[in-house]
C-alpha atoms as a PDB file:
ATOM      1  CA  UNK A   1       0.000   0.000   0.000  1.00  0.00           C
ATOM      2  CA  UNK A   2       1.192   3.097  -0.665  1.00  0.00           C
ATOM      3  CA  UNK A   3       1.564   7.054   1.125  1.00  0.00           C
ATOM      4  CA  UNK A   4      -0.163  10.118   0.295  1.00  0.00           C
ATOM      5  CA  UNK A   5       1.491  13.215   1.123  1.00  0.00           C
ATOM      6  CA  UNK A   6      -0.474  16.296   1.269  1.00  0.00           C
ATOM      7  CA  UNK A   7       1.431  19.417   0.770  1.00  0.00           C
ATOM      8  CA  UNK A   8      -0.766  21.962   2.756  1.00  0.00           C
ATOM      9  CA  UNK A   9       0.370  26.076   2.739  1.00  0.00           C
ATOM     10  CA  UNK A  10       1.325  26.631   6.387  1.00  0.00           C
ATOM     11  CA  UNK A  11       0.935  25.618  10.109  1.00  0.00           C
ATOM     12  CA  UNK A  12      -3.127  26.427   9.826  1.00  0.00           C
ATOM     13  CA  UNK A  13      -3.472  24.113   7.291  1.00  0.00           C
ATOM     14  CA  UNK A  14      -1.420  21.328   8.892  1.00  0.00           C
ATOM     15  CA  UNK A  15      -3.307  21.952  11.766  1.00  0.00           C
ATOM     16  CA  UNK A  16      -6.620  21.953  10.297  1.00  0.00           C
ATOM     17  CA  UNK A  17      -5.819  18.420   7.899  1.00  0.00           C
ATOM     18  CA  UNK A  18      -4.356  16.847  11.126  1.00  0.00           C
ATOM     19  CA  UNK A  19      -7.247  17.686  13.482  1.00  0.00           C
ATOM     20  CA  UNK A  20     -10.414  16.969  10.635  1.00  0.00           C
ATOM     21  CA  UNK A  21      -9.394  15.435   7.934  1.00  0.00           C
ATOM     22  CA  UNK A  22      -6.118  12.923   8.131  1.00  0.00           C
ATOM     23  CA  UNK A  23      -8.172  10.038   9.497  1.00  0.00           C
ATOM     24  CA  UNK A  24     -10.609  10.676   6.346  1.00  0.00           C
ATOM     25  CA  UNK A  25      -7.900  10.430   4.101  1.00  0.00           C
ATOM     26  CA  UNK A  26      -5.740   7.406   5.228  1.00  0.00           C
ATOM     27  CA  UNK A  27      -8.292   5.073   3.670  1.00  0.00           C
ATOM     28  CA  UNK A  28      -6.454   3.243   1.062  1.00  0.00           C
ATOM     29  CA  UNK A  29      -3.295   4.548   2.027  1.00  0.00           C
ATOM     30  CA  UNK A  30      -0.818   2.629   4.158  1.00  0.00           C
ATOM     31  CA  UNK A  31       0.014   6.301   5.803  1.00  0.00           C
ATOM     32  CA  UNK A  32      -0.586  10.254   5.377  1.00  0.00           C
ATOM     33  CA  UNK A  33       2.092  12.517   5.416  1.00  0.00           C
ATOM     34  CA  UNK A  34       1.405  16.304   5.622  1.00  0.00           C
ATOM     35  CA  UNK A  35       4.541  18.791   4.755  1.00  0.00           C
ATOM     36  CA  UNK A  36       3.959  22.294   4.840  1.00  0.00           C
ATOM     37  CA  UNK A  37       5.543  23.638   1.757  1.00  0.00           C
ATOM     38  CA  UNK A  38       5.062  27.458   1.241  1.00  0.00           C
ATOM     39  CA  UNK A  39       8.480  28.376   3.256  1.00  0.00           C
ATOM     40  CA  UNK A  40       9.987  25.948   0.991  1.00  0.00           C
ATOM     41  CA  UNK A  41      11.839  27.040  -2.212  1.00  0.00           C
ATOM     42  CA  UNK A  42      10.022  25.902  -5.215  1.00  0.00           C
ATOM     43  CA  UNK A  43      13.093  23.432  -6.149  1.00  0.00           C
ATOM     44  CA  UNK A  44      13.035  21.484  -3.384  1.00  0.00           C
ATOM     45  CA  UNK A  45       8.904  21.036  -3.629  1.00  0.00           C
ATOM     46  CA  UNK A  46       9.826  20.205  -7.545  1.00  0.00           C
ATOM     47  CA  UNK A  47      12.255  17.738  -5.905  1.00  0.00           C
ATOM     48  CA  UNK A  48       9.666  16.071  -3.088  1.00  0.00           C
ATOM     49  CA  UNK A  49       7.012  15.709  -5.938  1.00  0.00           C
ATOM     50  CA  UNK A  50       9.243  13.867  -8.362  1.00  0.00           C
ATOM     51  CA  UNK A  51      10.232  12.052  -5.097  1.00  0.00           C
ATOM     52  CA  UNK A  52       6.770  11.150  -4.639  1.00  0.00           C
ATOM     53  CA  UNK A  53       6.260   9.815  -8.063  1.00  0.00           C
ATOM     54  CA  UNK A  54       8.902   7.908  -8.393  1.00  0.00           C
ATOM     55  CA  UNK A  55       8.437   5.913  -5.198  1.00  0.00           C
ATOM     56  CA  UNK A  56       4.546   4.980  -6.442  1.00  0.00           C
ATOM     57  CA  UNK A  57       3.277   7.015  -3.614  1.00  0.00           C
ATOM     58  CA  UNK A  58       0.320  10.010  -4.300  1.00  0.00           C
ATOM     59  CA  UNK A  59       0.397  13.261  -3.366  1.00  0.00           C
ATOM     60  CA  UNK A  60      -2.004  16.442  -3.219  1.00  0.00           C
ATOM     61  CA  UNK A  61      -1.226  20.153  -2.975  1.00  0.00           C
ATOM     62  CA  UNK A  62      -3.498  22.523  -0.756  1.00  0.00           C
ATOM     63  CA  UNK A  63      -3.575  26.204  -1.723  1.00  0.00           C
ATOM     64  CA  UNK A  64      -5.596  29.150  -1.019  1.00  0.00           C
ATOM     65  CA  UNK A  65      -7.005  31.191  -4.116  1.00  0.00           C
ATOM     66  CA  UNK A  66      -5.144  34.169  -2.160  1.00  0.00           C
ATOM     67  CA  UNK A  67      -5.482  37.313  -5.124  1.00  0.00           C
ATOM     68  CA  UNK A  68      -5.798  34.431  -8.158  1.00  0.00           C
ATOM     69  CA  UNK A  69      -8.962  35.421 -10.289  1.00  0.00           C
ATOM     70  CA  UNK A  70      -9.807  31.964 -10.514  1.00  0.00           C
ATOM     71  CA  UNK A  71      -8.994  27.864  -9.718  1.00  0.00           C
ATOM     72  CA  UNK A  72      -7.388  27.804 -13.446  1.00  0.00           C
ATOM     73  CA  UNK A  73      -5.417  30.714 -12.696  1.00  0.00           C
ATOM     74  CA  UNK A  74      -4.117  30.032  -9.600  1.00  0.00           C
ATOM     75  CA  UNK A  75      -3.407  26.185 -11.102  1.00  0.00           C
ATOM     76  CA  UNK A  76      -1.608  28.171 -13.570  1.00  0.00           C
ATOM     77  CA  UNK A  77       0.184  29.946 -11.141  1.00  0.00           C
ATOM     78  CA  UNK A  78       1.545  26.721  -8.875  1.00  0.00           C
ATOM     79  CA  UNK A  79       2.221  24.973 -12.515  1.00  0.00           C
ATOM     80  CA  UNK A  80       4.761  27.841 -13.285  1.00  0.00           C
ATOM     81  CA  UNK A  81       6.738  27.286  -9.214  1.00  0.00           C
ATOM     82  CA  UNK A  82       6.103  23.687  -9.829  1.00  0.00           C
ATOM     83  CA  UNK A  83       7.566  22.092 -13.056  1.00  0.00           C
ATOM     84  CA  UNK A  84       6.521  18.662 -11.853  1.00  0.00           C
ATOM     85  CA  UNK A  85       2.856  19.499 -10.216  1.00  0.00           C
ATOM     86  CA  UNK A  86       0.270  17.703 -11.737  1.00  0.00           C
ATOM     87  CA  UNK A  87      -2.940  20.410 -11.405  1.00  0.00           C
ATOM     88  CA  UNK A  88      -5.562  17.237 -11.181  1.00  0.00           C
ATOM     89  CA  UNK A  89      -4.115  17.015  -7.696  1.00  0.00           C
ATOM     90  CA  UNK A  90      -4.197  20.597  -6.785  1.00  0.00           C
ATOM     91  CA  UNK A  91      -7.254  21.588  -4.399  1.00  0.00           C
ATOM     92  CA  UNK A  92      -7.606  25.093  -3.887  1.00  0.00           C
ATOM     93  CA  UNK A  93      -9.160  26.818  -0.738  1.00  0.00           C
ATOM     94  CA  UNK A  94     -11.347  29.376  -1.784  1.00  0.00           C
ATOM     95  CA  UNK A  95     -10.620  32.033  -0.151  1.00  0.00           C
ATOM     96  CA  UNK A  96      -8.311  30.742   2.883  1.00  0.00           C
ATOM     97  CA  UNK A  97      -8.405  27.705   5.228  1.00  0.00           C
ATOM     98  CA  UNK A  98     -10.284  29.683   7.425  1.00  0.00           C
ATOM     99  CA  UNK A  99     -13.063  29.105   5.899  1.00  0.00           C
ATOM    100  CA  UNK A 100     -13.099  25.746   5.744  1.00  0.00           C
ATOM    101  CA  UNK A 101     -12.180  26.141   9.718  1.00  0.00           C
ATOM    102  CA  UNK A 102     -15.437  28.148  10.050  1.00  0.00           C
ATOM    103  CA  UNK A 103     -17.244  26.102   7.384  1.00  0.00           C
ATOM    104  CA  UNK A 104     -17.500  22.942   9.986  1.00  0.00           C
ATOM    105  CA  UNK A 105     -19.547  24.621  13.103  1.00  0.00           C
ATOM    106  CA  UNK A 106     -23.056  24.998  12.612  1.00  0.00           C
ATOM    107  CA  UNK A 107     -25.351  27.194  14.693  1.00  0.00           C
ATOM    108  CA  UNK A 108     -24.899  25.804  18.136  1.00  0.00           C
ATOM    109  CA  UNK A 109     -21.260  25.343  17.641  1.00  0.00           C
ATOM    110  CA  UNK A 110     -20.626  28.671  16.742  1.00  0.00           C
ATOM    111  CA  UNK A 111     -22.796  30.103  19.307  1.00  0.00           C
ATOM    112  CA  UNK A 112     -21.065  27.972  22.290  1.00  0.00           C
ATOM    113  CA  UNK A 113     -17.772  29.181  20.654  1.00  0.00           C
ATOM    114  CA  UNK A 114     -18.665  32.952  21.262  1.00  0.00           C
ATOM    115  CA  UNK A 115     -18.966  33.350  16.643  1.00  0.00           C
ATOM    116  CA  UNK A 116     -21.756  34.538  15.357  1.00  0.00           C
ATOM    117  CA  UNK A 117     -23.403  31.602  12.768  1.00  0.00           C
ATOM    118  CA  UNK A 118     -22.397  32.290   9.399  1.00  0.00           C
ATOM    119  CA  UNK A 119     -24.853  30.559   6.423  1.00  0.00           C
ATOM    120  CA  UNK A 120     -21.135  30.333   4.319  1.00  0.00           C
ATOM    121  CA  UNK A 121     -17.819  30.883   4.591  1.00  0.00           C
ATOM    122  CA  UNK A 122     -16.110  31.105   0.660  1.00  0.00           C
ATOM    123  CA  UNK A 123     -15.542  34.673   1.456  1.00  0.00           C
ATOM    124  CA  UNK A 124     -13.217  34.149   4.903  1.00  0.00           C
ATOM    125  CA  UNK A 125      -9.950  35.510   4.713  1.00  0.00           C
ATOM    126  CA  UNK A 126      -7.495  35.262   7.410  1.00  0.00           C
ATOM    127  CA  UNK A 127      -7.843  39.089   8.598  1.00  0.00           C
ATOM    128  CA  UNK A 128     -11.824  38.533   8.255  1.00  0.00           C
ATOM    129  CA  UNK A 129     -11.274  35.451  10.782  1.00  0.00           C
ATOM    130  CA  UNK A 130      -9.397  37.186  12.779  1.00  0.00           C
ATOM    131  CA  UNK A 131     -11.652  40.190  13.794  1.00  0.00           C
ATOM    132  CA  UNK A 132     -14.041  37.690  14.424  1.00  0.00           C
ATOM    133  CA  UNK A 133     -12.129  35.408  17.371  1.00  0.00           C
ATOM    134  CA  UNK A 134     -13.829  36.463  21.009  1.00  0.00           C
ATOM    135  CA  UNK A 135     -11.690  37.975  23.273  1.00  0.00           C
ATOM    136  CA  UNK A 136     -11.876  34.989  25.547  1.00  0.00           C
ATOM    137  CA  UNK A 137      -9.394  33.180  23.130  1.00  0.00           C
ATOM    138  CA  UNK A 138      -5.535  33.824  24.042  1.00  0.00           C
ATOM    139  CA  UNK A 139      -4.814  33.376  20.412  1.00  0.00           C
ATOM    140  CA  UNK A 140      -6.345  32.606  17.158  1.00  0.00           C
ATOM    141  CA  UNK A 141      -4.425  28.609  17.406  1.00  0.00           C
ATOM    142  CA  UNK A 142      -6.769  28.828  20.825  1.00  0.00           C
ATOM    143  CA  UNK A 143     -10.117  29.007  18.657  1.00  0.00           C
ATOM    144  CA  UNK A 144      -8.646  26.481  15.730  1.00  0.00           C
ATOM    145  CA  UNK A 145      -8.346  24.117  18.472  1.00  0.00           C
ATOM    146  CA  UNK A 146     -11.968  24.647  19.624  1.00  0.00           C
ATOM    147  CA  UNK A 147     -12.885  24.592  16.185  1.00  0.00           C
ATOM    148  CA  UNK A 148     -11.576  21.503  15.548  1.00  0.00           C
ATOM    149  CA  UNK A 149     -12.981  19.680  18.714  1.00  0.00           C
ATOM    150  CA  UNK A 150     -16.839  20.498  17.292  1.00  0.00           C
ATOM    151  CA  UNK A 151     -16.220  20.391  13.642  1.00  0.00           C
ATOM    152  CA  UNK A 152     -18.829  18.593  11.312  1.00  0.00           C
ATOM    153  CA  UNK A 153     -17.664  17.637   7.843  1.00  0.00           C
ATOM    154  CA  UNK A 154     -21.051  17.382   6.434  1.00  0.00           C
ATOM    155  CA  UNK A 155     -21.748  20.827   7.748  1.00  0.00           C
ATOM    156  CA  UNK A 156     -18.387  21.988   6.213  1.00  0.00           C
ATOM    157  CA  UNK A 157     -20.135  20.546   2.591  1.00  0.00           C
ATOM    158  CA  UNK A 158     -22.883  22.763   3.412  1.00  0.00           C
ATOM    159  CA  UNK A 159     -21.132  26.002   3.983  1.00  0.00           C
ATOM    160  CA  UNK A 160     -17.993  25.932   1.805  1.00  0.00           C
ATOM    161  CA  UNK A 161     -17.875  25.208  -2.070  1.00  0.00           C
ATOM    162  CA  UNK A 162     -14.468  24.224  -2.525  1.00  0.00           C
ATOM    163  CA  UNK A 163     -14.074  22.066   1.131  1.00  0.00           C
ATOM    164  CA  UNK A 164     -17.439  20.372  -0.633  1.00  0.00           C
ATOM    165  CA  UNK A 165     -15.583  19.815  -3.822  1.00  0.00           C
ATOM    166  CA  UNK A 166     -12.500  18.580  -2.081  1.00  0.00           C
ATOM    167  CA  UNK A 167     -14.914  16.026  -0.056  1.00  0.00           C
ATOM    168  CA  UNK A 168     -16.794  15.030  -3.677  1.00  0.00           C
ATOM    169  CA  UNK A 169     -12.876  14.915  -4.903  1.00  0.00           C
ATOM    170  CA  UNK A 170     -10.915  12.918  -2.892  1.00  0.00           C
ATOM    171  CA  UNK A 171     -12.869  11.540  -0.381  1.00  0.00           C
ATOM    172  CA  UNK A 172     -16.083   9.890  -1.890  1.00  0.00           C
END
């Protein structure tokens, strides 16, 4: 059986595919590895892929839409770092993981979390998320954490369109 490594942007991410959604992805796989890859220079991620594909193992990249009009463009974008990326396994976060943090509490979640209940979240950007945390949270890692502990994946397919199409994607 082989790995999957999943090349997420950051610490948030890691955080996020650690706490929700490793355990949804190891099925089929003998193990999950997650590498946070934007302090990385692009050679070296060019290097891990081809790494990847020449030991049989799969891989996917994680990346926010950040200022990118669209998916295709930002695909287009990673394709020019990345020699080696194959942009079938590119997901893209629209706008940042912190919507797909906020995408997974519904209304009493929120509410026992001191957030107001949001209907969607494609529009959450990091700054957006972080006017939002309660002042009863030391830090926003304090609130991911909380998150995490009540999140609902089938809420998350509710609220967010890309976390949805990453669910229809890669794990249905």
């Amino acid at each position: 059986m082989n790995r999957l490594f999943v090349f997420c942007e950051g610490p948030d991410d890691i955080r996020f595919f650690e706490g929700v959604l490793k355990r949804e992805l190891q099925e089929g796989y003998a193990r999950v590895e997650l590498i946070a890859y934007a302090g990385m220079k692009h050679i070296r991620v060019d290097g891990f892929i081809r790494g990847i594909g020449a030991m049989g193992d799969d891989y996917l990249m994680i990346a926010d839409i950040d200022r990118d009009r669209n998916v295709k463009a930002k695909k287009k974008r990673l394709k020019r770092w990345y020699r080696d990326l194959d942009t079938d396994k590119v997901i893209v976060v629209i706008k940042e993981i912190e919507g797909w943090y906020l995408a997974g509490l519904n209304d009493h979640a929120s509410r026992s979390l001191g957030l107001r209940p949001l209907p969607g979240t494609d529009r959450i950007t990091k700054e957006r998320f972080n006017r939002m945390i309660p002042d009863q949270y030391v830090s926003r890692i304090d609130l991911m954490i909380e998150i995490i502990k009540r999140y609902s994946i089938q809420v998350a397919r509710e609220k967010n369109r890309s976390f949805r199409f990453f669910y229809w994607k890669c794990l249905e």
